[in-house]
N, C-alpha and C. Protein backbone atom coordinates (compact mmCIF):
# COMPACT_ATOMS: atom_id res chain seq x y z
N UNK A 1 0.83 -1.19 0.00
CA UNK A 1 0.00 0.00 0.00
C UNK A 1 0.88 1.25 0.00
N UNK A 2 0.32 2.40 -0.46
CA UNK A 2 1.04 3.65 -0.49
C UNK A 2 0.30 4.61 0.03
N UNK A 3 0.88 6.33 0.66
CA UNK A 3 0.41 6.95 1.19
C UNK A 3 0.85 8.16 0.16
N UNK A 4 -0.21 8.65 -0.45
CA UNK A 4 -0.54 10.09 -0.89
C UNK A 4 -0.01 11.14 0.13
N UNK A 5 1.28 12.12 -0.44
CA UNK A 5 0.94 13.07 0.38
C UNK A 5 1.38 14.10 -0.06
N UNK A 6 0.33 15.41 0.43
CA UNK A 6 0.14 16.23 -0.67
C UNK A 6 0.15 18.08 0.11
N UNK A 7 0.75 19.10 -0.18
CA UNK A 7 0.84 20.27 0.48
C UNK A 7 1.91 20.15 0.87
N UNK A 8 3.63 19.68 0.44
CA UNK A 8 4.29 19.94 1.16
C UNK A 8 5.32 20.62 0.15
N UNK A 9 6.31 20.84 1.46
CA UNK A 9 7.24 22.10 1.20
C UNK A 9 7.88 21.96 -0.28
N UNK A 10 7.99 22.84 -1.38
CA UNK A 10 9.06 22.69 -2.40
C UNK A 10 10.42 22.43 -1.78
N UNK A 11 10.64 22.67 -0.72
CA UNK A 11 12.29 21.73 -0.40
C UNK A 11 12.56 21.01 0.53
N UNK A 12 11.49 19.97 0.49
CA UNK A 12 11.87 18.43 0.75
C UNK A 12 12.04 17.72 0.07
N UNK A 13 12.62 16.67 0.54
CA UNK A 13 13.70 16.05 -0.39
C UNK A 13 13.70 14.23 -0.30
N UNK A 14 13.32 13.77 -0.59
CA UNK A 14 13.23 11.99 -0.27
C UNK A 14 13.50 11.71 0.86
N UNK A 15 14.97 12.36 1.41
CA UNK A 15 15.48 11.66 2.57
C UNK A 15 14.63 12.22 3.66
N UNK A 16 14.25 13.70 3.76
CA UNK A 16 13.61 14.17 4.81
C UNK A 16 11.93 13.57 4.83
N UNK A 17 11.42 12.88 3.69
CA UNK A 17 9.78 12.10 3.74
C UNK A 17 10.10 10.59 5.48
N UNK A 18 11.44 10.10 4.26
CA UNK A 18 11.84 8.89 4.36
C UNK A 18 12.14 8.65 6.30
N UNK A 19 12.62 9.94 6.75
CA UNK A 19 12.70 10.11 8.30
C UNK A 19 11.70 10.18 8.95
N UNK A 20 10.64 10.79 8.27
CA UNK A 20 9.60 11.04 9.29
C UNK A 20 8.86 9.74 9.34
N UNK A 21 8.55 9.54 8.00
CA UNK A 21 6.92 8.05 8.16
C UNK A 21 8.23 7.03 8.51
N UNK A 22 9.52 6.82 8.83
CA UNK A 22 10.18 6.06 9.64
C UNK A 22 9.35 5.23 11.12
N UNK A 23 9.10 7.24 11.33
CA UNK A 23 8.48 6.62 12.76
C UNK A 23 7.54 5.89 12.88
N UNK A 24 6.94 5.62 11.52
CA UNK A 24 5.61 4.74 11.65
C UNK A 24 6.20 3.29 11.36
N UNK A 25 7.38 2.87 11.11
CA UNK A 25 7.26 1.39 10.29
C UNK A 25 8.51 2.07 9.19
N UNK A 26 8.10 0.58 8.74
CA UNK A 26 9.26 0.27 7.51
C UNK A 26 8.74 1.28 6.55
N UNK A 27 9.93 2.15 6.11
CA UNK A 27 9.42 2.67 4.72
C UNK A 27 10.35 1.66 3.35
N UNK A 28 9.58 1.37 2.52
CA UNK A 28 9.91 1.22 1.10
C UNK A 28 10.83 1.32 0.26
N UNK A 29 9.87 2.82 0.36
CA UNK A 29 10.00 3.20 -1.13
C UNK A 29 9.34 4.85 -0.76
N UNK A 30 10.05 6.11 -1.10
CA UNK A 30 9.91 7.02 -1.14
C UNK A 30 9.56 7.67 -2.49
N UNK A 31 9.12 8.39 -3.40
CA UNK A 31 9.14 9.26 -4.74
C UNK A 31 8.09 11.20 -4.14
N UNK A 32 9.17 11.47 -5.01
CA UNK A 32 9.38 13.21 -4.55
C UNK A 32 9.45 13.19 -6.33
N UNK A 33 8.05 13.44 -7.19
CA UNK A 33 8.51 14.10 -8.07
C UNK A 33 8.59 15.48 -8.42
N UNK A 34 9.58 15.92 -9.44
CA UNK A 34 9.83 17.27 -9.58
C UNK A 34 10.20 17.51 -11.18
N UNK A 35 9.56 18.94 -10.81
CA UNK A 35 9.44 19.88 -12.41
C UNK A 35 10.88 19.55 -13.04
N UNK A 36 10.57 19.17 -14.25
CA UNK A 36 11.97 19.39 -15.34
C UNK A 36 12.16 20.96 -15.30
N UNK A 37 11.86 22.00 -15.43
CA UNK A 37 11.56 23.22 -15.49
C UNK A 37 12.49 23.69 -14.40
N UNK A 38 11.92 23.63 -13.31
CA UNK A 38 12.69 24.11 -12.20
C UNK A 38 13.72 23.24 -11.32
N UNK A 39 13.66 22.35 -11.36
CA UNK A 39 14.18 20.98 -10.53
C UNK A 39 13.46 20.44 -8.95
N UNK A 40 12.58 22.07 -8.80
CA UNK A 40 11.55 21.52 -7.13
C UNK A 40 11.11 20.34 -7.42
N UNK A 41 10.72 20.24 -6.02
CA UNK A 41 8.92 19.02 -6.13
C UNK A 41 7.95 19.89 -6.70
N UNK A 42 6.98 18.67 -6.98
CA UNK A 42 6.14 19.30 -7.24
C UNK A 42 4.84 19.16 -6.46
N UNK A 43 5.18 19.18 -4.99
CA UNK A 43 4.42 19.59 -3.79
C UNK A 43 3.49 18.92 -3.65
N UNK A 44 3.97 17.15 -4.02
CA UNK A 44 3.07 16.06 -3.42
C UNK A 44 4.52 14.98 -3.42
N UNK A 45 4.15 13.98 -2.81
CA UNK A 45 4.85 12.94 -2.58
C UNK A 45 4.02 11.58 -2.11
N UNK A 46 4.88 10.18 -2.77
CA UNK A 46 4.12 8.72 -2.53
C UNK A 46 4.85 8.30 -1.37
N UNK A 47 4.38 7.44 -0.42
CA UNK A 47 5.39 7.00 0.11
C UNK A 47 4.56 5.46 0.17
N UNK A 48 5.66 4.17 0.64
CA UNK A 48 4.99 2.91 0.58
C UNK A 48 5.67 2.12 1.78
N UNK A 49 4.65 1.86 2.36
CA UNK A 49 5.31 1.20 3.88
C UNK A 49 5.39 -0.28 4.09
N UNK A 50 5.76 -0.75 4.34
CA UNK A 50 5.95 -2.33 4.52
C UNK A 50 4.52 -2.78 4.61
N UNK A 51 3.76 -2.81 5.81
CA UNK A 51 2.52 -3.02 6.18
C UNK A 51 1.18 -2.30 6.29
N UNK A 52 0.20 -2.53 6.51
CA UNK A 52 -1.31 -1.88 6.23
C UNK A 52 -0.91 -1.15 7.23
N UNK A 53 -1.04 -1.90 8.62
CA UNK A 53 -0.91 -1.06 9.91
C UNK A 53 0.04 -0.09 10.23
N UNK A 54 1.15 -0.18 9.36
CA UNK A 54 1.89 0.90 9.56
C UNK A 54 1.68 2.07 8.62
N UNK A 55 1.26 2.01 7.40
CA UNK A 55 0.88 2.83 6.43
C UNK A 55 -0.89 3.97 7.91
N UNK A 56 -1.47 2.53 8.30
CA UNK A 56 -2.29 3.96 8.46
C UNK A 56 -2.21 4.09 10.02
N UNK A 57 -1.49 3.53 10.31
CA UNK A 57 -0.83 4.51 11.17
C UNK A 57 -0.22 6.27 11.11
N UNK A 58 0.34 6.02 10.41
CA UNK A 58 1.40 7.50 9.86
C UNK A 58 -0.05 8.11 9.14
N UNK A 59 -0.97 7.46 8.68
CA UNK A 59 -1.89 8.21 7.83
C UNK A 59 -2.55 9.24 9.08
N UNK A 60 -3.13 8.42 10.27
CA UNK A 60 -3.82 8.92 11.83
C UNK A 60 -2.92 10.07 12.00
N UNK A 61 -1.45 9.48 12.22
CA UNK A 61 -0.93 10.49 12.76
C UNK A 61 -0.50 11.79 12.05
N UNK A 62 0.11 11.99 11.00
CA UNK A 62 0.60 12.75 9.76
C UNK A 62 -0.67 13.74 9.49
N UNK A 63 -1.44 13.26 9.04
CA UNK A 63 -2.71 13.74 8.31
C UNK A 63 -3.54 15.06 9.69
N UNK A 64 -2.93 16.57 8.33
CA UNK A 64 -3.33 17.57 9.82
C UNK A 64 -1.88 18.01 10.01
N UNK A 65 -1.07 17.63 10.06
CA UNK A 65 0.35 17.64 10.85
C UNK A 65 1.33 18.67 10.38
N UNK A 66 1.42 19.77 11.02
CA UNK A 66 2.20 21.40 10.44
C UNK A 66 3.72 20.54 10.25
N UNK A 67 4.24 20.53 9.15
CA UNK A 67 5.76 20.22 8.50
C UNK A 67 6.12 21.19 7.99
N UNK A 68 7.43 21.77 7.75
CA UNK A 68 8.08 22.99 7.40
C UNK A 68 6.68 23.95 7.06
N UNK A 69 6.55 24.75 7.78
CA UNK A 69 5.59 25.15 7.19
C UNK A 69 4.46 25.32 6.62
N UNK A 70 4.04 23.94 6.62
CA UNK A 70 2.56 23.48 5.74
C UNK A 70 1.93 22.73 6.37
N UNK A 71 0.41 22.95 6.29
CA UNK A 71 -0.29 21.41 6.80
C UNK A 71 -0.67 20.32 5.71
N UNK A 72 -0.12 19.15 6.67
CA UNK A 72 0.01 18.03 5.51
C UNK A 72 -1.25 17.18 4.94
N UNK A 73 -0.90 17.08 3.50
CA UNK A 73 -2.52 16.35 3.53
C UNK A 73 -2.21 14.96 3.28
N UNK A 74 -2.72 13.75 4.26
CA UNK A 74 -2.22 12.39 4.11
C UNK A 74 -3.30 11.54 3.51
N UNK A 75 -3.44 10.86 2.80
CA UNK A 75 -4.34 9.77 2.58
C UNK A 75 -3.81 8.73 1.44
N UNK A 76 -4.22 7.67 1.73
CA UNK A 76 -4.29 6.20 0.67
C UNK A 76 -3.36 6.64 -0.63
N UNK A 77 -2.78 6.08 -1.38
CA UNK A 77 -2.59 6.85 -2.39
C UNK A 77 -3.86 5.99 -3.38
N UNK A 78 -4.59 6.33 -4.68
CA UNK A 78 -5.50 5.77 -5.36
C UNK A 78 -4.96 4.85 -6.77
């Protein structure tokens, strides 16, 4: 399973996703894509956790959650 997440900072960076949903469980697999144009993100990110329970875990907790600046929007990815 993967977690949609969406409103965050143009300068985060894989490794800084990859630390946080840590705290929930195994992470994966991280993707931060970004503009050919500029080289940012483009102010969503997937992330994929080992297990259900740990995916919505981080979803409970994350989802709502002020990160550099932004509130984060967490859910399922579709």
């Amino acid at each position: 399973m993967s977690i949609y997440i969406s409103n965050i900072s143009y300068e985060v960076e894989e490794d800084d996703l990859k630390r946080i949903f840590e705290e929930y469980g195994t992470v994966k697999k991280v993707q931060v894509p970004t503009s050919k144009k500029t080289g940012k993100n483009k102010g969503f990110a997937v992330v994929e956790m080992e297990t259900s329970a740990e995916e919505i875990s981080a979803i409970q907790m994350l989802r709502g959650a002020k990160w550099m600046g932004r509130i984060l929007k967490v859910n399922r990815a579709r």
